[in-house]
PDB file of N, CA and C in Angstrom:
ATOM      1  N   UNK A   1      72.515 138.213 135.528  1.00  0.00           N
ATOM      2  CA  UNK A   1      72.283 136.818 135.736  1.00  0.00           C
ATOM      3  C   UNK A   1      71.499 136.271 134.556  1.00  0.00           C
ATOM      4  N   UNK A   2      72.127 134.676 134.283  1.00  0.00           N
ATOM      5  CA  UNK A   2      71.201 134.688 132.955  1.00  0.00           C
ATOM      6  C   UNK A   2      69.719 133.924 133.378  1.00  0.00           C
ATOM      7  N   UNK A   3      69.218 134.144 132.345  1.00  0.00           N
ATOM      8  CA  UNK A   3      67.524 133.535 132.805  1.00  0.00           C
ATOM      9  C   UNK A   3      67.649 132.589 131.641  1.00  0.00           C
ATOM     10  N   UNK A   4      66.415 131.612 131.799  1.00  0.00           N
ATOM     11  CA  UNK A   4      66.529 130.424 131.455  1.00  0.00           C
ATOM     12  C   UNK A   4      66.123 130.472 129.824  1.00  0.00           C
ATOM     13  N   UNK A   5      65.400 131.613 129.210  1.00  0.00           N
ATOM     14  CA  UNK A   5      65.527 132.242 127.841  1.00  0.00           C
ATOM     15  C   UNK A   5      66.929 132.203 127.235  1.00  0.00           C
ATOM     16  N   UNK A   6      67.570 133.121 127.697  1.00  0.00           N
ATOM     17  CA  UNK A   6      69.135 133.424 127.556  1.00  0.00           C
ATOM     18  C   UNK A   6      69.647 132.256 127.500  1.00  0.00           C
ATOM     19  N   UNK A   7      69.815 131.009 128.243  1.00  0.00           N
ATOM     20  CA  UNK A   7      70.556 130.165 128.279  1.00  0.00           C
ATOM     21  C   UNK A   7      69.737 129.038 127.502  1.00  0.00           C
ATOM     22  N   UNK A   8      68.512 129.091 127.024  1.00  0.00           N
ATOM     23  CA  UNK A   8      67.928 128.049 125.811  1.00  0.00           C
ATOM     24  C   UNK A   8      68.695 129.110 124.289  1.00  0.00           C
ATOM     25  N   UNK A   9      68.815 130.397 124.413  1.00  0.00           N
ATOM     26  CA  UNK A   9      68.856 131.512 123.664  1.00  0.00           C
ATOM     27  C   UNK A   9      70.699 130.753 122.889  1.00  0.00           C
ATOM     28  N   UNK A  10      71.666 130.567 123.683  1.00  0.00           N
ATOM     29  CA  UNK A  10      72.918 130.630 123.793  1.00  0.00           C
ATOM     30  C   UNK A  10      72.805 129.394 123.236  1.00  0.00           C
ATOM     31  N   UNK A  11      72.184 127.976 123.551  1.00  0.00           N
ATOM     32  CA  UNK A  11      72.379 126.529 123.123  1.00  0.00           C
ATOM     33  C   UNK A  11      71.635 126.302 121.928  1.00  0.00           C
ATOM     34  N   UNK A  12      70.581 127.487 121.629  1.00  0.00           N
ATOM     35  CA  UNK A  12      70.389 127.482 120.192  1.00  0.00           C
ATOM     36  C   UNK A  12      71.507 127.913 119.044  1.00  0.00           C
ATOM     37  N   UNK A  13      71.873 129.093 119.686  1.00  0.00           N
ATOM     38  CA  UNK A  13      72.899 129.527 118.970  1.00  0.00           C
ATOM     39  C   UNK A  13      74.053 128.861 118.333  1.00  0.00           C
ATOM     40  N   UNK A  14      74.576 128.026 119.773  1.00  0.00           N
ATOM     41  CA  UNK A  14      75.801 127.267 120.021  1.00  0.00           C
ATOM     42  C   UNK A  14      75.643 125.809 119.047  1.00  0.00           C
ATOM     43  N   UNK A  15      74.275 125.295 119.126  1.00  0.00           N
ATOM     44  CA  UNK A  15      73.498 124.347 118.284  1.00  0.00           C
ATOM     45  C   UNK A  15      73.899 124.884 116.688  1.00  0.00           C
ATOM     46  N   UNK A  16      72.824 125.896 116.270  1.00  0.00           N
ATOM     47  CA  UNK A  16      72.732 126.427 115.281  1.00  0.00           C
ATOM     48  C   UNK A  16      74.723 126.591 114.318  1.00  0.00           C
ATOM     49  N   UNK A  17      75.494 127.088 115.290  1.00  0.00           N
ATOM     50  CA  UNK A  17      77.215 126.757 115.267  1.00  0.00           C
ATOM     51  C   UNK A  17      77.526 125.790 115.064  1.00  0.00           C
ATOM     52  N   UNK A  18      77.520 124.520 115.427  1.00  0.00           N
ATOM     53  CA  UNK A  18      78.104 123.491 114.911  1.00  0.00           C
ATOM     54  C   UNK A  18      77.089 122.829 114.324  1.00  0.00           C
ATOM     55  N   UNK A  19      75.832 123.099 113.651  1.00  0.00           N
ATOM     56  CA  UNK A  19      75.451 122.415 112.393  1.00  0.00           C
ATOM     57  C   UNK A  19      75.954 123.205 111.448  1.00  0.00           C
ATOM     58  N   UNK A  20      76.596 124.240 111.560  1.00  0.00           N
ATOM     59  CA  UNK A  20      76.893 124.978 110.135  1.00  0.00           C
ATOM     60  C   UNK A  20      77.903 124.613 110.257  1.00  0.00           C
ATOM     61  N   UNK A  21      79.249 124.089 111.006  1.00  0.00           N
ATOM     62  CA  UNK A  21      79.871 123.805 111.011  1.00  0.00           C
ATOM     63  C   UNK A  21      80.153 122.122 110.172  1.00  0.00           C
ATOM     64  N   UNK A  22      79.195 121.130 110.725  1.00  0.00           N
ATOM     65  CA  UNK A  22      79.007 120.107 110.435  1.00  0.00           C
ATOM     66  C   UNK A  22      79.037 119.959 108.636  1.00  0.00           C
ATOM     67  N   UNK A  23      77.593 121.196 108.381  1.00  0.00           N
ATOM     68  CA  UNK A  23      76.998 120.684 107.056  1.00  0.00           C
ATOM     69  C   UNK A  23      78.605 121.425 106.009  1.00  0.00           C
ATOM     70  N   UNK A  24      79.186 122.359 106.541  1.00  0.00           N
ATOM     71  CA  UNK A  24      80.264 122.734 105.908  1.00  0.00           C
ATOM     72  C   UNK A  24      81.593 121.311 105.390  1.00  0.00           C
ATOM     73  N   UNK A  25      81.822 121.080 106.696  1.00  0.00           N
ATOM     74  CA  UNK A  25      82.737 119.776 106.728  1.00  0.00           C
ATOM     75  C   UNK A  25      81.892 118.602 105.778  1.00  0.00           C
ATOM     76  N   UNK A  26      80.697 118.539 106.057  1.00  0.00           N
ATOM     77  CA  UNK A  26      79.670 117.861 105.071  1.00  0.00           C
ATOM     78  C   UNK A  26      80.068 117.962 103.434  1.00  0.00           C
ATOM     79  N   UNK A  27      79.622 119.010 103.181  1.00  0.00           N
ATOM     80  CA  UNK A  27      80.011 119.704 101.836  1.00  0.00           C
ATOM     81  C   UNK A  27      81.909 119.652 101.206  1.00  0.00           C
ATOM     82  N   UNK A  28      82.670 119.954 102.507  1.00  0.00           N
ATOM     83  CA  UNK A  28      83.774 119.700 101.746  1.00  0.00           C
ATOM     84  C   UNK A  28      84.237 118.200 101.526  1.00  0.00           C
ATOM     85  N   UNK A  29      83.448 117.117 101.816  1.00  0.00           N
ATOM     86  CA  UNK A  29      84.024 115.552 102.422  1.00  0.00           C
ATOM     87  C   UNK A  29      83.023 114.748 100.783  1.00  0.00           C
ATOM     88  N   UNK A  30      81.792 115.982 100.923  1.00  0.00           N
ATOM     89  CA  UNK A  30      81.279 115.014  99.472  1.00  0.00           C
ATOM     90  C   UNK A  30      81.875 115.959  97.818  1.00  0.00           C
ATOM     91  N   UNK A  31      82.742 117.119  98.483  1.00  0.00           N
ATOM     92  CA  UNK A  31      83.494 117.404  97.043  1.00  0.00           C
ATOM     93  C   UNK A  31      84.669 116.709  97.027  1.00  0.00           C
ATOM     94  N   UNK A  32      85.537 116.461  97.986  1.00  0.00           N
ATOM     95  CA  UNK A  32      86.196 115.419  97.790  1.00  0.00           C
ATOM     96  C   UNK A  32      86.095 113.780  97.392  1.00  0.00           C
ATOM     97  N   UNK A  33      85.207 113.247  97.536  1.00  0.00           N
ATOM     98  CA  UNK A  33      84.567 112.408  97.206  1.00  0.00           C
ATOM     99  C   UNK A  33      84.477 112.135  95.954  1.00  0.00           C
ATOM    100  N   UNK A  34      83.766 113.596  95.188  1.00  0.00           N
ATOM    101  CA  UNK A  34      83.614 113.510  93.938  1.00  0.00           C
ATOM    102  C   UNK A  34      84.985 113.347  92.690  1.00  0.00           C
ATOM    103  N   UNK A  35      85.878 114.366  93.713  1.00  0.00           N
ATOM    104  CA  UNK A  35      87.342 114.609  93.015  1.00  0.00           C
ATOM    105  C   UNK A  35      87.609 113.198  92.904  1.00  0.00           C
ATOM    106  N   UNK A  36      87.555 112.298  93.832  1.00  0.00           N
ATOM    107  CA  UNK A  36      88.327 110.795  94.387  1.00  0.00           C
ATOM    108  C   UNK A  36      87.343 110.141  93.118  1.00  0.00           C
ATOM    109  N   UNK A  37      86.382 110.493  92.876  1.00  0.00           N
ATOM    110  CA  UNK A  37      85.298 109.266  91.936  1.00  0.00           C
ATOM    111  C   UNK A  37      85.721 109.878  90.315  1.00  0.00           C
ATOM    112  N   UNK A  38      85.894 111.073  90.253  1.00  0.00           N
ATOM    113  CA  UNK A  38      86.742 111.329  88.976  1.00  0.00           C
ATOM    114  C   UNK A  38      87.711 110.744  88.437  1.00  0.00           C
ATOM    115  N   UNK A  39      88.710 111.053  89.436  1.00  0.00           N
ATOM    116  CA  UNK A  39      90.272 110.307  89.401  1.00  0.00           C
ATOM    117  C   UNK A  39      90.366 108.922  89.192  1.00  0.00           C
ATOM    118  N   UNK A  40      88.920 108.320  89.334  1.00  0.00           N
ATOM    119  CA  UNK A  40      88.625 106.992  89.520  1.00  0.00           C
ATOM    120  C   UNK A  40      88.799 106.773  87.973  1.00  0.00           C
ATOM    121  N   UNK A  41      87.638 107.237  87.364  1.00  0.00           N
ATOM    122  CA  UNK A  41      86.683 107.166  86.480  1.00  0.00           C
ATOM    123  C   UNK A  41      88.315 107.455  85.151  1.00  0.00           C
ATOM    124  N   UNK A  42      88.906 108.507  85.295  1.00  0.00           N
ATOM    125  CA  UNK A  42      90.202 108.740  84.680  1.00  0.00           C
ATOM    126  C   UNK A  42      91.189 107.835  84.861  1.00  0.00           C
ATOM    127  N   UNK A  43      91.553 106.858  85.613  1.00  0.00           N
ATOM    128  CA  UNK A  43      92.694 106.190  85.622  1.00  0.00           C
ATOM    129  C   UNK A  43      91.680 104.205  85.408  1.00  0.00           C
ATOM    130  N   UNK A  44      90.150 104.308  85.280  1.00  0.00           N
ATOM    131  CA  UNK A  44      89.773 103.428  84.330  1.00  0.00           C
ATOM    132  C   UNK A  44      89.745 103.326  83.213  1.00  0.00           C
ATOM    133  N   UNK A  45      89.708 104.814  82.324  1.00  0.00           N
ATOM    134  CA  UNK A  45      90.139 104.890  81.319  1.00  0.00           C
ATOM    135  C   UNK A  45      91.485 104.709  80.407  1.00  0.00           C
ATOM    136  N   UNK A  46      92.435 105.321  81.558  1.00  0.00           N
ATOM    137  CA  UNK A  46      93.429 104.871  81.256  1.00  0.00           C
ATOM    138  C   UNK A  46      93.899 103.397  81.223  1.00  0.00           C
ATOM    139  N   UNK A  47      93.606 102.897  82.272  1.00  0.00           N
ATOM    140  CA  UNK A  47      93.973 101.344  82.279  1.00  0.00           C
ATOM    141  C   UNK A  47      93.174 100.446  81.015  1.00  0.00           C
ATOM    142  N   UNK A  48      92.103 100.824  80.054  1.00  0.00           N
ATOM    143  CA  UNK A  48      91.426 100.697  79.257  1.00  0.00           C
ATOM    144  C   UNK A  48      92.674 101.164  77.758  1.00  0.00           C
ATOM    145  N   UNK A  49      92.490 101.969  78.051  1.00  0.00           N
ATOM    146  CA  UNK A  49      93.547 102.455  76.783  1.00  0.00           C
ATOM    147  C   UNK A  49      94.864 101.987  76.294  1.00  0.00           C
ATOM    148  N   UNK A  50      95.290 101.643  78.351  1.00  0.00           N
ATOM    149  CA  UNK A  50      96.929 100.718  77.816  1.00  0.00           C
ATOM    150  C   UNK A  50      96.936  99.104  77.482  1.00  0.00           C
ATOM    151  N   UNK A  51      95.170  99.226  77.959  1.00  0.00           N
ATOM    152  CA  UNK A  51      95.106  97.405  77.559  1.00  0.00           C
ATOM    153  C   UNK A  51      94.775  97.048  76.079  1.00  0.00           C
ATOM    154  N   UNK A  52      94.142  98.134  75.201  1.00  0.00           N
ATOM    155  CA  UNK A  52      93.779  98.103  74.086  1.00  0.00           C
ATOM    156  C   UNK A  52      95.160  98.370  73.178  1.00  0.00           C
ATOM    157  N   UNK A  53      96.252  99.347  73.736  1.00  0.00           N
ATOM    158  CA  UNK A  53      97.258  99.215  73.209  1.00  0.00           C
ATOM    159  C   UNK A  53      98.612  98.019  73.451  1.00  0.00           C
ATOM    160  N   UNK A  54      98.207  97.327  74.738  1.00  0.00           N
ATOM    161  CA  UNK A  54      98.705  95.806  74.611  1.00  0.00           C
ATOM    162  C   UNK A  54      98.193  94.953  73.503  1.00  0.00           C
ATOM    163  N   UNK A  55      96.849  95.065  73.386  1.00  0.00           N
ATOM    164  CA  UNK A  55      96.625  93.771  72.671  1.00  0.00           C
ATOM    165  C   UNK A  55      96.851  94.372  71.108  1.00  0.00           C
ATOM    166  N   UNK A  56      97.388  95.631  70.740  1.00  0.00           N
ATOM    167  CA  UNK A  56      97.520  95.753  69.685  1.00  0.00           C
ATOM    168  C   UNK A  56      98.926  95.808  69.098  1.00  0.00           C
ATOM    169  N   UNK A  57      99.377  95.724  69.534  1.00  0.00           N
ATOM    170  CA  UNK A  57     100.714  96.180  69.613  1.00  0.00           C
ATOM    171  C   UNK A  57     101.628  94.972  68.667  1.00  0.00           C
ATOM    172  N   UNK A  58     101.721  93.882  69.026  1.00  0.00           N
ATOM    173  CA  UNK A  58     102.242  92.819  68.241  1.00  0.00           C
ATOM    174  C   UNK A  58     101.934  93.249  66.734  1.00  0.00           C
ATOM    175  N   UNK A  59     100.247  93.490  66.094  1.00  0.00           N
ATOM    176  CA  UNK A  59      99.912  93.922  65.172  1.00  0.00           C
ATOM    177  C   UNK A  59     100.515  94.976  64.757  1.00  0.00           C
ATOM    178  N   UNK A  60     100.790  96.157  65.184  1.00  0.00           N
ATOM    179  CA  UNK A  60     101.325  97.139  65.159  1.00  0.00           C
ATOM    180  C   UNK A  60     102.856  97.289  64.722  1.00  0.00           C
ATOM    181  N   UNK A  61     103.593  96.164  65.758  1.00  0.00           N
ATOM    182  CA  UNK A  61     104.652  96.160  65.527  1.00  0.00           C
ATOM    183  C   UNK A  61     104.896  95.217  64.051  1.00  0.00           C
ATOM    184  N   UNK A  62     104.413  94.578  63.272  1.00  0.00           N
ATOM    185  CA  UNK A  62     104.274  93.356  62.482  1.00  0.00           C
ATOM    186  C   UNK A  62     104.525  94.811  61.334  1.00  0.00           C
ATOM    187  N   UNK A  63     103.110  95.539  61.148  1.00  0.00           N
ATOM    188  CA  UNK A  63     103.183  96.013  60.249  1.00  0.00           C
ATOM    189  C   UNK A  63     104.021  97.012  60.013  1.00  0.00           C
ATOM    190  N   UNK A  64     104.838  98.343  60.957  1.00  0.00           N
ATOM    191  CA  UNK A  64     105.793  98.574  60.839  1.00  0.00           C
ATOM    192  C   UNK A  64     107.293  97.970  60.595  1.00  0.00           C
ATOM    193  N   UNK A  65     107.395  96.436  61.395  1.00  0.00           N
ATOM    194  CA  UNK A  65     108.234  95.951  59.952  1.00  0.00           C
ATOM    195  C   UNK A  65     108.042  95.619  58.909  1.00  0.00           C
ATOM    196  N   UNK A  66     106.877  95.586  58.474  1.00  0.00           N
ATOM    197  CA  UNK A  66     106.901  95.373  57.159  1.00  0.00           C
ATOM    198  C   UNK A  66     106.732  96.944  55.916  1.00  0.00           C
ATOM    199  N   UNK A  67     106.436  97.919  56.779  1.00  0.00           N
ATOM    200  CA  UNK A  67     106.704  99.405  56.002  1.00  0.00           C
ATOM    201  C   UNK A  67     108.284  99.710  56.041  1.00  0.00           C
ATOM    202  N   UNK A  68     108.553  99.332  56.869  1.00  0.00           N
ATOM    203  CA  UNK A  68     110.242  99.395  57.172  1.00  0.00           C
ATOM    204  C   UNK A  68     111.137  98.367  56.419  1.00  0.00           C
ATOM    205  N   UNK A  69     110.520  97.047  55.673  1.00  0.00           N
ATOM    206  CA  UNK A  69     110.844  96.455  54.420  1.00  0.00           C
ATOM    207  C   UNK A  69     111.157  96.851  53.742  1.00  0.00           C
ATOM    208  N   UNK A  70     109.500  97.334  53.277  1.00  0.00           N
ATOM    209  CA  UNK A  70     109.496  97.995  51.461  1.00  0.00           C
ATOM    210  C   UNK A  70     109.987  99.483  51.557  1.00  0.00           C
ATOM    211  N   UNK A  71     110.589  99.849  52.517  1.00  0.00           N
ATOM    212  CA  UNK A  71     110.824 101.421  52.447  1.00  0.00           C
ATOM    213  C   UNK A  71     112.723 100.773  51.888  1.00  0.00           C
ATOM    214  N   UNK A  72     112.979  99.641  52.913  1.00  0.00           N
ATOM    215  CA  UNK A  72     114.465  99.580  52.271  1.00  0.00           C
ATOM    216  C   UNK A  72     114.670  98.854  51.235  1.00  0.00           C
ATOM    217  N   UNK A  73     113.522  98.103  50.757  1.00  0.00           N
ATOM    218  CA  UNK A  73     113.783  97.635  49.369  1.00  0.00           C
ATOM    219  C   UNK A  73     113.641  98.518  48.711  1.00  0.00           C
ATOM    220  N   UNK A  74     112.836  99.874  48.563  1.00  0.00           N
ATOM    221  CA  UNK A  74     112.706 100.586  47.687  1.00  0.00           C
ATOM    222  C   UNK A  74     113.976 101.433  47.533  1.00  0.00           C
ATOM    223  N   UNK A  75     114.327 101.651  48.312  1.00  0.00           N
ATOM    224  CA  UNK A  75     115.293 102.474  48.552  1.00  0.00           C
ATOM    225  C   UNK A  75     116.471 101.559  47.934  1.00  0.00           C
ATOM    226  N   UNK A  76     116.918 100.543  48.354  1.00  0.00           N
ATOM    227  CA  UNK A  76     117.648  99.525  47.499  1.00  0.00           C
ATOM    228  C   UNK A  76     117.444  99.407  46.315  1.00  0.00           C
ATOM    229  N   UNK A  77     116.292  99.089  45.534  1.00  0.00           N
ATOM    230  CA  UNK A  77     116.308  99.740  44.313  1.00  0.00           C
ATOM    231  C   UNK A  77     116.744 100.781  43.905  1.00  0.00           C
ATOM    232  N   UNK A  78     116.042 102.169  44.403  1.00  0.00           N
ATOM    233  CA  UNK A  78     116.767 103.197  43.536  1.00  0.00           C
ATOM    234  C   UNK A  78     117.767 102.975  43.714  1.00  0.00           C
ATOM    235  N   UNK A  79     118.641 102.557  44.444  1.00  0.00           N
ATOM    236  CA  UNK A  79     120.267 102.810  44.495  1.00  0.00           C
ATOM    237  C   UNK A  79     120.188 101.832  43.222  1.00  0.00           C
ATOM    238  N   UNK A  80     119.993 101.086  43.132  1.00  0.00           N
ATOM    239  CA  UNK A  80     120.371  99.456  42.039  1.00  0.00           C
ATOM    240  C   UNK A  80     120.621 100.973  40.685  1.00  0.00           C
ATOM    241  N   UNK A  81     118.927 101.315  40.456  1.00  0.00           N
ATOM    242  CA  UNK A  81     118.749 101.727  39.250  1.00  0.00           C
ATOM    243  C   UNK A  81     119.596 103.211  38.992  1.00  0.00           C
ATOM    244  N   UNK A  82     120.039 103.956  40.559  1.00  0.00           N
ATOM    245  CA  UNK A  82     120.971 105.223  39.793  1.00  0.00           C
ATOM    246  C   UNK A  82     122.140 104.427  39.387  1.00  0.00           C
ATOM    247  N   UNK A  83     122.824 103.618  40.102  1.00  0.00           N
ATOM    248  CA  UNK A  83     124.077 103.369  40.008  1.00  0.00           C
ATOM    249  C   UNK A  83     124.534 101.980  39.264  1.00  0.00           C
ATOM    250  N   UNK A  84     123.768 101.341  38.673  1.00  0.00           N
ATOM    251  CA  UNK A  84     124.077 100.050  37.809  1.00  0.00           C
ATOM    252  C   UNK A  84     123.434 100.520  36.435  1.00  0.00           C
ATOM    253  N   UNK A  85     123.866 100.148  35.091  1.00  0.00           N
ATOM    254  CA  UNK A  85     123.482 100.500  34.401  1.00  0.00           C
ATOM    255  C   UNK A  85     122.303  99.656  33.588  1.00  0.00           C
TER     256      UNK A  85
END
């Protein structure tokens, strides 16, 4: 028969069980958390990076046509100068 030791004995125990239980679920809810505030922190960066490459881009594109000019004028020249005398 249990005595009233035993049965404070068992609800400590049973206690002592689901706070380890708790602080566990605890622990896995604030590493997820952290993963979620990473992922954050990474796809602000990114959205940072594609906005800096919007606003550059017109520029970007300007000056590759204009390397893409002088690459075929040059190139138009040499042809002029192998093949005309």
């Amino acid at each position: 028969m249990a005595t009233v030791a035993d049965t404070d004995l068992d609800d400590t125990l049973r206690l002592n069980r689901e706070s380890a239980k708790l602080e566990a679920e605890t622990r896995k809810l604030l590493a997820e958390a952290n993963k979620l505030s990473a992922e954050q922190l990474k796809l602000m960066a990114e959205r940072s990076k594609l906005a800096n490459d919007a606003r550059y881009s017109p520029w970007l594109f300007a000056v590759q046509a204009a390397l893409a000019a002088a690459a075929l004028m040059g190139a138009g020249a040499g042809f002029a100068k192998l093949f005309l005398p």
